[in-house]
C-alpha atoms as a PDB file:
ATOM      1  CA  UNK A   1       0.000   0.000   0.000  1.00  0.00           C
ATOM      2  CA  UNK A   2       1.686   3.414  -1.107  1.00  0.00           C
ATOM      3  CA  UNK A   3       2.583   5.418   1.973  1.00  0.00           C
ATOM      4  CA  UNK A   4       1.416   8.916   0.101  1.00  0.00           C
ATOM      5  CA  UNK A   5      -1.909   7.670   0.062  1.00  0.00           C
ATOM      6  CA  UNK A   6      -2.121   6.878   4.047  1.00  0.00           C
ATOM      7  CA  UNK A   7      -0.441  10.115   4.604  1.00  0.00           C
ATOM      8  CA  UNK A   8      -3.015  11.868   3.093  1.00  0.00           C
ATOM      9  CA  UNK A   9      -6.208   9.646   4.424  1.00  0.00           C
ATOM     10  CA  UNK A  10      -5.014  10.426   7.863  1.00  0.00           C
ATOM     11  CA  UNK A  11      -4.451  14.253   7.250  1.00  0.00           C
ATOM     12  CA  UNK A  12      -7.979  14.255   6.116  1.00  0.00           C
ATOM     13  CA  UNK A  13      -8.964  11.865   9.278  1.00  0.00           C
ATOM     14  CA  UNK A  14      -7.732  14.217  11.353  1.00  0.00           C
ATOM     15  CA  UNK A  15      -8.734  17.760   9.928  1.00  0.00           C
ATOM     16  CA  UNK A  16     -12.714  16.644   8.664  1.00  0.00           C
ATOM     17  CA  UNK A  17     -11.624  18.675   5.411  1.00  0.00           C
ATOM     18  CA  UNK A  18     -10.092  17.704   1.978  1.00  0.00           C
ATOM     19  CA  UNK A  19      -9.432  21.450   2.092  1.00  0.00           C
ATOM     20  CA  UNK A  20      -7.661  21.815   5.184  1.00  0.00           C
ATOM     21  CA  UNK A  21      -5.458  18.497   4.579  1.00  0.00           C
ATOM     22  CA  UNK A  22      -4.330  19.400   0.956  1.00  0.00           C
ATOM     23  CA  UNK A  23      -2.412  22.406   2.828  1.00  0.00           C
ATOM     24  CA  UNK A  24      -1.248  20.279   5.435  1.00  0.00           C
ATOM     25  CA  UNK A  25       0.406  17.788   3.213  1.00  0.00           C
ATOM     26  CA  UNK A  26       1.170  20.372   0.103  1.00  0.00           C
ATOM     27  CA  UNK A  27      -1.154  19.125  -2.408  1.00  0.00           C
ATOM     28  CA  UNK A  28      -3.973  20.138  -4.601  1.00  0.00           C
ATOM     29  CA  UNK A  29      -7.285  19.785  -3.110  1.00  0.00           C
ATOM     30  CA  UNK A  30      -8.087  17.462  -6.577  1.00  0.00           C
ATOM     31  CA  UNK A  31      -4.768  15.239  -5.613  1.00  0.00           C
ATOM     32  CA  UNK A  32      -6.184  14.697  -2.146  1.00  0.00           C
ATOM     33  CA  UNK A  33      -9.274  13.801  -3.755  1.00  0.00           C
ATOM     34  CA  UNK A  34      -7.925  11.450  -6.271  1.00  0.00           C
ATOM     35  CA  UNK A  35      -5.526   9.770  -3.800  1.00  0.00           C
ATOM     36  CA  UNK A  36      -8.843   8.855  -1.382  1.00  0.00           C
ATOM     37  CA  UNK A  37     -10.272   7.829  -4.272  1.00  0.00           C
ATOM     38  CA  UNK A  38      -7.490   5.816  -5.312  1.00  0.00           C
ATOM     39  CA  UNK A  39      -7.146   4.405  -1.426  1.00  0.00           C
ATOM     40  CA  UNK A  40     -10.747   3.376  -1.533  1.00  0.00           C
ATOM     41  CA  UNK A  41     -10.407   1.304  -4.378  1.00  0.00           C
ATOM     42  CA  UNK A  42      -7.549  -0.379  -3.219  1.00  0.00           C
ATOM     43  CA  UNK A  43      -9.424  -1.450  -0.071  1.00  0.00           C
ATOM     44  CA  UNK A  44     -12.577  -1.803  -1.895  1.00  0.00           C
ATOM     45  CA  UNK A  45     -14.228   0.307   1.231  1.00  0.00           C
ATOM     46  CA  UNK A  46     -15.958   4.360   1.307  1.00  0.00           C
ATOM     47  CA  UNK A  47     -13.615   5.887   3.919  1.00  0.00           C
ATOM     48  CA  UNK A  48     -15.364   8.991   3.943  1.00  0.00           C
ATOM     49  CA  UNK A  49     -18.902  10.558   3.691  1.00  0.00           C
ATOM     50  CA  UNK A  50     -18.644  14.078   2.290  1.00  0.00           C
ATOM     51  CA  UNK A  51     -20.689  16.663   3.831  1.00  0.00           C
ATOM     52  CA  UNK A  52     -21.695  20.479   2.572  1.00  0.00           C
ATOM     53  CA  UNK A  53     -18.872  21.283   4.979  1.00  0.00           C
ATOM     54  CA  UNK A  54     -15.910  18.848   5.128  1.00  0.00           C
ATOM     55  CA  UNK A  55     -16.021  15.147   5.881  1.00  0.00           C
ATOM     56  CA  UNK A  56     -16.803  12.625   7.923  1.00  0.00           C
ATOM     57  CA  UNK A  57     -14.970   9.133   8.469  1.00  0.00           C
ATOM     58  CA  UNK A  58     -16.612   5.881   8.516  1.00  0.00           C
ATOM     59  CA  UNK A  59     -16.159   3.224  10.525  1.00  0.00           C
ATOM     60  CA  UNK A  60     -13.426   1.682   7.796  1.00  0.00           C
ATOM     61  CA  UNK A  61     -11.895   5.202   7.961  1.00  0.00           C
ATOM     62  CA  UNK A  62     -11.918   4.626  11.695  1.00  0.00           C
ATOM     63  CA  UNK A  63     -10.325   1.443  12.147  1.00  0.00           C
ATOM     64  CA  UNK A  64      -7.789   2.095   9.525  1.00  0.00           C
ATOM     65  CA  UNK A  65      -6.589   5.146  11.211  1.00  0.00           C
ATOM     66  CA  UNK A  66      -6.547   3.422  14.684  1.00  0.00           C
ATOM     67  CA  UNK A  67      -3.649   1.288  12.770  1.00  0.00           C
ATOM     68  CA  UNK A  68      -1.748   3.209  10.837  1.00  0.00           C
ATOM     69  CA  UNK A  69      -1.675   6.633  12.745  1.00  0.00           C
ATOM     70  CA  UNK A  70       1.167   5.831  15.082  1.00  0.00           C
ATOM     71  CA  UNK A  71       3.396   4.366  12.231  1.00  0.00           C
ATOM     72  CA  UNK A  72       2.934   7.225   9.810  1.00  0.00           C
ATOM     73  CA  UNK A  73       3.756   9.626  12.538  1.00  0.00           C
ATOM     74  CA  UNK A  74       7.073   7.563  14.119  1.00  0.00           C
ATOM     75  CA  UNK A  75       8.218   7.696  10.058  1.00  0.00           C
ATOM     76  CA  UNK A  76       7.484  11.882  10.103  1.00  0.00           C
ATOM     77  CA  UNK A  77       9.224  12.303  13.208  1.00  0.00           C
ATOM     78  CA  UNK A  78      12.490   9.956  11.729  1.00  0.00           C
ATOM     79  CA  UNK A  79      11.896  11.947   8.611  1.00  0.00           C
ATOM     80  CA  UNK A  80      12.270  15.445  10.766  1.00  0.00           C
ATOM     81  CA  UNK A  81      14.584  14.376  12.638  1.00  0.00           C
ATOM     82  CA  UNK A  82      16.662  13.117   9.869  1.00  0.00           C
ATOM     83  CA  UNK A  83      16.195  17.273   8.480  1.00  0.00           C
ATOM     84  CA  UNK A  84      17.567  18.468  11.584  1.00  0.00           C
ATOM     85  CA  UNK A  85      20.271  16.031  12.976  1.00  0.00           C
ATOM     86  CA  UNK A  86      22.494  18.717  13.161  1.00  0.00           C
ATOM     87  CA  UNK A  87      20.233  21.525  14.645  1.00  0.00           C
ATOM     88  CA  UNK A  88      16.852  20.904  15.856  1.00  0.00           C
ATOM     89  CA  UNK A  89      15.890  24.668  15.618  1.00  0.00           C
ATOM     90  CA  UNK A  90      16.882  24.776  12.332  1.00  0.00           C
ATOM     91  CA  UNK A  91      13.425  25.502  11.138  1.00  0.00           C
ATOM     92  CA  UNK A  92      11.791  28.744  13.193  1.00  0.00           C
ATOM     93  CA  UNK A  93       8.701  27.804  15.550  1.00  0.00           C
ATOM     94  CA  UNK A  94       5.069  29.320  15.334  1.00  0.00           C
ATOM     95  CA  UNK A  95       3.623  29.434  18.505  1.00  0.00           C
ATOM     96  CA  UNK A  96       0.540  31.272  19.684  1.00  0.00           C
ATOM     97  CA  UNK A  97      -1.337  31.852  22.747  1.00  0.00           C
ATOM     98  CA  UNK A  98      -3.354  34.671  25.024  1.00  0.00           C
ATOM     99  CA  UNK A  99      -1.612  37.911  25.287  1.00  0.00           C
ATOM    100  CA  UNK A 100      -1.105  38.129  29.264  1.00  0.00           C
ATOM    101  CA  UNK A 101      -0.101  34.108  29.697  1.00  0.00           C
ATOM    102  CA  UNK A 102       2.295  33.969  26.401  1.00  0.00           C
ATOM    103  CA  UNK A 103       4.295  37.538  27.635  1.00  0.00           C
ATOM    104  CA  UNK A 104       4.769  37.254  30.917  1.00  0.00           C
ATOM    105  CA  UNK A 105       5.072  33.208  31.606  1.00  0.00           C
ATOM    106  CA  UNK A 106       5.431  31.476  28.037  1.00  0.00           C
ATOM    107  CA  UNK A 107       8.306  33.724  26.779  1.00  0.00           C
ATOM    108  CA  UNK A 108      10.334  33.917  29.562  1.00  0.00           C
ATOM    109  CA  UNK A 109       9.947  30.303  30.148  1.00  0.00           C
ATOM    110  CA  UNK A 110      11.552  29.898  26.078  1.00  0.00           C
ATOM    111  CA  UNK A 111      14.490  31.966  26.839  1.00  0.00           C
ATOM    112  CA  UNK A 112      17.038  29.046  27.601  1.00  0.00           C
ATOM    113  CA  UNK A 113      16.126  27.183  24.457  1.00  0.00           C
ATOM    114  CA  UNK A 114      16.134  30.464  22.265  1.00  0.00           C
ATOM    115  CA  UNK A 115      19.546  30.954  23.725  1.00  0.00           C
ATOM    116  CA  UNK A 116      20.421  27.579  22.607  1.00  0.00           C
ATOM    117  CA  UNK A 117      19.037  28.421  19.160  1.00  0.00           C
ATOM    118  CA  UNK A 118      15.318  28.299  19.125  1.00  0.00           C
ATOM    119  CA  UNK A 119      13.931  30.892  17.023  1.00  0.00           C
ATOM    120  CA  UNK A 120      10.129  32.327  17.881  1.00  0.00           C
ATOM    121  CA  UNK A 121       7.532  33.610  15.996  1.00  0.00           C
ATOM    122  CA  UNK A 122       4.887  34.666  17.985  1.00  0.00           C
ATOM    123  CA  UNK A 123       1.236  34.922  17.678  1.00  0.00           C
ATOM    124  CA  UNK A 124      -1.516  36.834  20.196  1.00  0.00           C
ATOM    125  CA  UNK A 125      -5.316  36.063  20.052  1.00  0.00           C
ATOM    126  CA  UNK A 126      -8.312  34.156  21.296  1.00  0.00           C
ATOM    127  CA  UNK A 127      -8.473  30.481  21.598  1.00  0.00           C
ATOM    128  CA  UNK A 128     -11.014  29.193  19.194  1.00  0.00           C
ATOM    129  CA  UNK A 129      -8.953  31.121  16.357  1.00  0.00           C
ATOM    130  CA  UNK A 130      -5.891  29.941  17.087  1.00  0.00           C
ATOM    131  CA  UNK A 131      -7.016  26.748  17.399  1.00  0.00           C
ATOM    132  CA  UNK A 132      -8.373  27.322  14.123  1.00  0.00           C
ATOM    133  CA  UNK A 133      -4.900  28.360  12.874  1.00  0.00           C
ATOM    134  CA  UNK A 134      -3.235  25.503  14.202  1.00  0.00           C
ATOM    135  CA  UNK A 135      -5.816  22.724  12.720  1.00  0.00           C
ATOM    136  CA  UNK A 136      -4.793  24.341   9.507  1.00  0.00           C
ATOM    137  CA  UNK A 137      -1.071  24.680   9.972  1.00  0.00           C
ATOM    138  CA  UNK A 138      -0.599  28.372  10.550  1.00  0.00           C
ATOM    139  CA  UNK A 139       0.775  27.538  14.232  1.00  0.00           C
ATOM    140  CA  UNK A 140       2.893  24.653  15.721  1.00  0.00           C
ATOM    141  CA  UNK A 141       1.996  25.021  19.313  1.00  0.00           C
ATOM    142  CA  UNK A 142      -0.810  26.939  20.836  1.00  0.00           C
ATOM    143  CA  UNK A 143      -1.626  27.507  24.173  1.00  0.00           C
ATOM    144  CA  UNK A 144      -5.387  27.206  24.803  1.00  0.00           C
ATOM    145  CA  UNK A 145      -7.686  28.421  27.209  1.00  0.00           C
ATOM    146  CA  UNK A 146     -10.234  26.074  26.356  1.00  0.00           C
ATOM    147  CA  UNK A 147      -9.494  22.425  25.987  1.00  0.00           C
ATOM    148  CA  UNK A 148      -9.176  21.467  22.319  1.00  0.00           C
ATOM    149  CA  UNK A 149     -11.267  18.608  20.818  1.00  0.00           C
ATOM    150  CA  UNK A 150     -10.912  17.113  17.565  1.00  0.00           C
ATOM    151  CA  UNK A 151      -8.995  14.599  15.687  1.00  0.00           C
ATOM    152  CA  UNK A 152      -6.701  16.936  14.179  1.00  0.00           C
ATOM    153  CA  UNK A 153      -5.068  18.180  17.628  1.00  0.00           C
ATOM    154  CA  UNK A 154      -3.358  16.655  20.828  1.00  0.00           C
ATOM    155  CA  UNK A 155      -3.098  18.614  23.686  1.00  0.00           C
ATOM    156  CA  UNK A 156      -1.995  17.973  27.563  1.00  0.00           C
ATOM    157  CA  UNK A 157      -2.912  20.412  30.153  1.00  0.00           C
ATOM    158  CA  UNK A 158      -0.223  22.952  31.090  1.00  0.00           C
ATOM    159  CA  UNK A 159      -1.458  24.776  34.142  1.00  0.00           C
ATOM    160  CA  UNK A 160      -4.405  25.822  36.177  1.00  0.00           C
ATOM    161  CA  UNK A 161      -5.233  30.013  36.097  1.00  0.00           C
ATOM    162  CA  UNK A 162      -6.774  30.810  39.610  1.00  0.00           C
ATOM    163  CA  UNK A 163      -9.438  33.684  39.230  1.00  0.00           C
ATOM    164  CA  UNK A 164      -9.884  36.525  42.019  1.00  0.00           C
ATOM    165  CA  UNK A 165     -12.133  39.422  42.431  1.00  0.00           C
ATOM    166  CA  UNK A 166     -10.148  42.703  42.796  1.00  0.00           C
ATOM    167  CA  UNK A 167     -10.871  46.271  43.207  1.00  0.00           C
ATOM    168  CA  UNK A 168      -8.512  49.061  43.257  1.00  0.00           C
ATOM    169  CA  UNK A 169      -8.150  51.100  46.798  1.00  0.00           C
ATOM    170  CA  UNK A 170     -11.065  53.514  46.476  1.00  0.00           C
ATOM    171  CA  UNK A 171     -13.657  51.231  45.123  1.00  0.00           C
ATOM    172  CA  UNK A 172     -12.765  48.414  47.916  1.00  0.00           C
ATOM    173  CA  UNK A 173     -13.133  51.248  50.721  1.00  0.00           C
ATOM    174  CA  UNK A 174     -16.700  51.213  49.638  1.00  0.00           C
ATOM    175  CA  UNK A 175     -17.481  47.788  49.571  1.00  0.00           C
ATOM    176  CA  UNK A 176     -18.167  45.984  52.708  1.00  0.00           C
ATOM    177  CA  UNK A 177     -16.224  42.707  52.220  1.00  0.00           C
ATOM    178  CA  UNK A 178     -18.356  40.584  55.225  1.00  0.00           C
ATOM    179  CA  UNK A 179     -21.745  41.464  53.334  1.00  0.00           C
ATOM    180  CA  UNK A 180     -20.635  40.404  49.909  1.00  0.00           C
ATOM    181  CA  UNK A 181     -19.167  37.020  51.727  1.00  0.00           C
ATOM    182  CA  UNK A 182     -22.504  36.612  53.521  1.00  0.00           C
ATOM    183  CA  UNK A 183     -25.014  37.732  51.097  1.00  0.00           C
ATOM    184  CA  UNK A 184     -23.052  37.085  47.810  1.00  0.00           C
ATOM    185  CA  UNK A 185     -23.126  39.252  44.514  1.00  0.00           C
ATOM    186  CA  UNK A 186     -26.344  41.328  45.149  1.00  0.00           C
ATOM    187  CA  UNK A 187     -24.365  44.053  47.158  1.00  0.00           C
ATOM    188  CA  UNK A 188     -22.146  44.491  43.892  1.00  0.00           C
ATOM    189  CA  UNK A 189     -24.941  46.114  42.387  1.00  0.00           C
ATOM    190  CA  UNK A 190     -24.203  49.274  40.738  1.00  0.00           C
ATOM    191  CA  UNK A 191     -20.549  48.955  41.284  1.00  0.00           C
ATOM    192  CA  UNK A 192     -18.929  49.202  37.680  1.00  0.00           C
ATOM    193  CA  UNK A 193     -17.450  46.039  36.152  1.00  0.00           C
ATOM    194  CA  UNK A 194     -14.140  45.834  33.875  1.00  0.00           C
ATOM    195  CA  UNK A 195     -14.036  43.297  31.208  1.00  0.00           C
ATOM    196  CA  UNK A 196     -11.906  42.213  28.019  1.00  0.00           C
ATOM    197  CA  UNK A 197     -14.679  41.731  26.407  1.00  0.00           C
ATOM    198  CA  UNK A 198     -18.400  42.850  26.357  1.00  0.00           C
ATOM    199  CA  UNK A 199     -19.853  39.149  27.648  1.00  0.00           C
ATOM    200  CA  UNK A 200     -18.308  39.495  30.864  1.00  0.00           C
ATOM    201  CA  UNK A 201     -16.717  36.008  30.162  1.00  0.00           C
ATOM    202  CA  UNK A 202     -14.208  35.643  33.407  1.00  0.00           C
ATOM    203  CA  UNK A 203     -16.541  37.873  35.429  1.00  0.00           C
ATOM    204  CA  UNK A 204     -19.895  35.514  34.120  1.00  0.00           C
ATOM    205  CA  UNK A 205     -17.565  31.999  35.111  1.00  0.00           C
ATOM    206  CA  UNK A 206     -16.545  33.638  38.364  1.00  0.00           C
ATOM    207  CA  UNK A 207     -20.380  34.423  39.235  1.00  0.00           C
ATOM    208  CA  UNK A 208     -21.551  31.469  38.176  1.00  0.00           C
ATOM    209  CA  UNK A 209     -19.121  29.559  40.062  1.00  0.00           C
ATOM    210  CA  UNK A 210     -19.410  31.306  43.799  1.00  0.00           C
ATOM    211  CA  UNK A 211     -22.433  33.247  43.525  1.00  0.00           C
ATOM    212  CA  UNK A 212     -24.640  30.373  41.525  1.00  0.00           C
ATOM    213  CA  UNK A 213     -26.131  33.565  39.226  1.00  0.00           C
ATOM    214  CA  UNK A 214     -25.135  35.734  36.531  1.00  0.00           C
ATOM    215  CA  UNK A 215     -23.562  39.493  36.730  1.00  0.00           C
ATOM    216  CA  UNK A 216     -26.313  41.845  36.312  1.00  0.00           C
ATOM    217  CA  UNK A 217     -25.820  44.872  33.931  1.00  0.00           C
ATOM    218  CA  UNK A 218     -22.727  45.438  31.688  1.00  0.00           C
ATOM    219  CA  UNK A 219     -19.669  46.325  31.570  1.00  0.00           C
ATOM    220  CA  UNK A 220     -18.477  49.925  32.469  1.00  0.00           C
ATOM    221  CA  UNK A 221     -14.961  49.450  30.819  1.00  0.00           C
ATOM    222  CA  UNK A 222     -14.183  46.922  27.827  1.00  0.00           C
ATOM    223  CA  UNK A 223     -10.610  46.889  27.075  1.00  0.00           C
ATOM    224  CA  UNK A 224      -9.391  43.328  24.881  1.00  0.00           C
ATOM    225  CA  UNK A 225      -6.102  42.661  26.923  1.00  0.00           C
ATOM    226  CA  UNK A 226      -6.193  41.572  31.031  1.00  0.00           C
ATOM    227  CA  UNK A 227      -3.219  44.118  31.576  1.00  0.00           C
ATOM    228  CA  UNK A 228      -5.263  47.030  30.445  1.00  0.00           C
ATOM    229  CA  UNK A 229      -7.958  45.508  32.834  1.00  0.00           C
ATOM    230  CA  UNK A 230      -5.789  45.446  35.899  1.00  0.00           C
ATOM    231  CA  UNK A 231      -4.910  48.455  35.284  1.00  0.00           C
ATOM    232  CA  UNK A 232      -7.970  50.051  35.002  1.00  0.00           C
ATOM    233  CA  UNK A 233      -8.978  48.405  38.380  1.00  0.00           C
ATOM    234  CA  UNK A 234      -5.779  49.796  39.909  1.00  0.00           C
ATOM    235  CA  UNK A 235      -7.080  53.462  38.503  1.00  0.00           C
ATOM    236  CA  UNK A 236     -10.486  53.168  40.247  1.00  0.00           C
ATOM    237  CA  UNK A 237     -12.514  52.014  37.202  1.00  0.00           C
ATOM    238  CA  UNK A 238     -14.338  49.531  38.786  1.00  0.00           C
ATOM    239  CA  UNK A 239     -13.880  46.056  39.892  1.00  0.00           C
ATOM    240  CA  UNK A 240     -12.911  42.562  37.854  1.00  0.00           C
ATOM    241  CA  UNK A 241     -11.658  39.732  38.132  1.00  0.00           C
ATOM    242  CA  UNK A 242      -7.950  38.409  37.035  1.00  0.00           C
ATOM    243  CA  UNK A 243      -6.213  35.914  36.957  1.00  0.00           C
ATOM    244  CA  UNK A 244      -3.674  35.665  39.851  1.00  0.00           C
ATOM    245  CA  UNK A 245      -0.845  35.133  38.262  1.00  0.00           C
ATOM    246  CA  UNK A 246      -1.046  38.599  36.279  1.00  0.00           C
ATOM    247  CA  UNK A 247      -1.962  41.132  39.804  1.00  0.00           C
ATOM    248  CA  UNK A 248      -0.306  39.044  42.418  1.00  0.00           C
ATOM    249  CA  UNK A 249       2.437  42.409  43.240  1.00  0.00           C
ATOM    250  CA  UNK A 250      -0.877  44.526  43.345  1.00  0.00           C
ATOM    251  CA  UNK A 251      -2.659  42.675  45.297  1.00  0.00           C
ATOM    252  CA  UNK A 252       0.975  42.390  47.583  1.00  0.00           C
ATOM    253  CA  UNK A 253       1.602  45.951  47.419  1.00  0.00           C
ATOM    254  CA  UNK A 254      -2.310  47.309  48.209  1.00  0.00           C
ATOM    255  CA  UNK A 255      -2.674  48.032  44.900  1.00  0.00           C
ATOM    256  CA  UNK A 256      -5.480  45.982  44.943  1.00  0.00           C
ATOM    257  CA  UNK A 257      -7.644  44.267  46.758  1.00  0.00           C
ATOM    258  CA  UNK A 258      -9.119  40.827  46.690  1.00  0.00           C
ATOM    259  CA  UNK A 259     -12.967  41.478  48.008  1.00  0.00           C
ATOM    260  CA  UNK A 260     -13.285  37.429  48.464  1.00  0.00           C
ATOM    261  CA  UNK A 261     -10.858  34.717  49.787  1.00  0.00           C
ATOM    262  CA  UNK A 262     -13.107  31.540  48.783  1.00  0.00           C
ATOM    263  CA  UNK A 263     -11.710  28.151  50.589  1.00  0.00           C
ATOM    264  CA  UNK A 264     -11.823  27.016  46.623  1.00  0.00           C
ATOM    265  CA  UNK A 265     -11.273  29.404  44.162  1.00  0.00           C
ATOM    266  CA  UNK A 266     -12.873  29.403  40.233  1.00  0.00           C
ATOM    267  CA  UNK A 267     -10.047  28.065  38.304  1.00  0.00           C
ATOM    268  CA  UNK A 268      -9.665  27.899  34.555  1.00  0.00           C
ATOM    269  CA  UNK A 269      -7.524  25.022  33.033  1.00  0.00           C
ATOM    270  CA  UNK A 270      -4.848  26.178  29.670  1.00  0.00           C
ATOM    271  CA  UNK A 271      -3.702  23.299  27.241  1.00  0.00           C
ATOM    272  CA  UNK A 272      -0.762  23.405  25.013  1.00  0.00           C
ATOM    273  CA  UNK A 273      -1.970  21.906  21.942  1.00  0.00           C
ATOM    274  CA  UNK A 274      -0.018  20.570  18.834  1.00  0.00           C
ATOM    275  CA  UNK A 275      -1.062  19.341  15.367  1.00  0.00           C
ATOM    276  CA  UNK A 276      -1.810  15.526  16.021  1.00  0.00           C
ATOM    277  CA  UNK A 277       1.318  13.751  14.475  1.00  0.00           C
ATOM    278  CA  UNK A 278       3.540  16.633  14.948  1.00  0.00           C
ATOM    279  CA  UNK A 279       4.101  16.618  18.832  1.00  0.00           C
ATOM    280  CA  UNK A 280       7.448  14.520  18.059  1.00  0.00           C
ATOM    281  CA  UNK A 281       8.813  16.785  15.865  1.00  0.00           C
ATOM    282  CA  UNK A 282      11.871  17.714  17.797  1.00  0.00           C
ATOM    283  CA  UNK A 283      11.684  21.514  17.830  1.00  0.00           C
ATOM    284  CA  UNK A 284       8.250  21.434  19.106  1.00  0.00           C
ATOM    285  CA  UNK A 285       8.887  18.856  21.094  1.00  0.00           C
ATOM    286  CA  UNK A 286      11.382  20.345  22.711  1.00  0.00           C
ATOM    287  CA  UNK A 287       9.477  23.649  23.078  1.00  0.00           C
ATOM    288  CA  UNK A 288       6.010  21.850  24.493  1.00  0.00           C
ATOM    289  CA  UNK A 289       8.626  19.647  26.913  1.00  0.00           C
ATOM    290  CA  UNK A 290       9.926  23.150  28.523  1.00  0.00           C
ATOM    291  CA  UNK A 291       6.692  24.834  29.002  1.00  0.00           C
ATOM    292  CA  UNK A 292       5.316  21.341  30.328  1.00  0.00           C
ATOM    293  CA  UNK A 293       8.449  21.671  32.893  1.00  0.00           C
ATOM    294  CA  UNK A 294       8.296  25.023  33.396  1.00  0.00           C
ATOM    295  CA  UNK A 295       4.702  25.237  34.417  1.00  0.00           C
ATOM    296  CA  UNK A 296       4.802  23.513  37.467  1.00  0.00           C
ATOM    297  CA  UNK A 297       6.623  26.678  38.956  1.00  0.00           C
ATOM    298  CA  UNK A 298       3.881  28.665  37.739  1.00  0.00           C
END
């Protein structure tokens, strides 16, 4: 059985698009088509059902990717490694994540590695893009604050973001901490909320999570990056909630203020996610090994 042809059945398994695997493997979208074809009359078996957007496998298409996926992907990663035996950074590596996470705990994390010849090229967004972008090979690694699903990517968790609720020094003076603990949310009313976006989506999780309701109103400040959040807190905006990671010398200095110390605080799980099959590639394999390391201290 030629090896093209299971190369490119199981770039289609994985991305559910004869669109999407033609520029993973650097073919024509009629190539891919004609080399499923061709694969399906070898085995005499459909392998896929095509939909009006992308397709889906069949239980042939199943069980043949269940036994060749790990030996197509050991022969990429000896065909890599065989590209870079001499320097495994030779080719630069695409990696993209949230803007607060990625600049203060990804990239410093990378600086050993670029000093041992990693090069970086770096990408800032929202997770269900880049996730996007790395289904269709625009990214190597991203770093996910949603966990990824889907054939066409692996991912491992990386570390756990603890949310708190935070007001700057003037808005806390006003806020009487024991109500809020004993009567929950519904003394927040009318106090103006920060966000990075106009859903409220940390503030709505956080709610939901220790109050067992939703935030009432909208947000007072909208600004698309956590850092201009905090510090619009740490002006007197309003309140929010962070992650603490990115305000723990606030909250250390009395910069801020944490209004509630819950015995378990709302956390929010991130994932480092590679294209499936490309995880043993050894500059990305190096890079997701480091972060995995370097995360525990996080």
């Amino acid at each position: 059985m030629d090896l093209s042809l299971l190369r490119t059945f199981l770039a289609v398994y994985r991305a559910g698009s004869l669109t999407a695997a033609a520029g993973l493997v650097g073919l024509s979208q009629p190539t891919v088509t004609a080399q499923l074809r061709a694969l399906e009359a070898e085995l005499g078996s459909q392998l896929f059902q095509r939909l009006p957007r992308g397709v889906a496998p069949t239980t042939v298409a199943d069980e043949l990717a269940a036994e060749v996926a790990s030996h197509i992907d050991a022969l990429a990663a000896v065909a890599e490694r065989g590209l870079v035996a001499r320097d495994p950074f030779t080719k630069p590596l695409h990696l993209a994540g949230p803007a607060e996470l990625t600049t203060m705990r990804v990239l410093p994390a990378l600086a050993p590695l670029v000093d041992q010849g990693l090069r970086l090229r770096i990408s800032l967004g929202l997770s269900d893009e880049l996730l996007a972008g790395l289904a269709a090979g625009r990214f190597d690694l991203v770093i996910s604050t949603v966990r990824p699903r889907g054939r066409a990517v692996v991912a491992a968790p990386l570390t756990d973001e603890e949310f708190v609720l935070v007001a700057g020094r003037s808005w806390a003076a006003r806020i009487d901490r024991e109500r809020l603990a004993g009567e929950g949310a519904g003394c927040l009313r009318g106090v103006p909320l920060v966000s990075y976006a106009e859903d409220l989506p940390v503030i709505r999780r956080y709610w939901r999570t220790l109050f067992g309701t939703r935030p009432t109103g909208s947000a007072t400040v909208v600004v698309p990056d956590l850092r201009g959040v905090l510090a619009a807190v740490v002006a007197g905006s309003g309140i929010s909630v962070l992650p603490r990671y990115l305000c723990t010398e606030e909250l250390a200095s009395g910069a801020l203020v944490a209004l509630l110390d819950p015995e378990i605080p709302p956390i929010n799980t991130l994932y480092v996610a590679a294209r499936a099959g490309t995880e043993h590639a050894p500059h990305i394999a190096a890079v997701r090994s480091r972060l995995l390391m370097q995360a525990r201290l996080w």
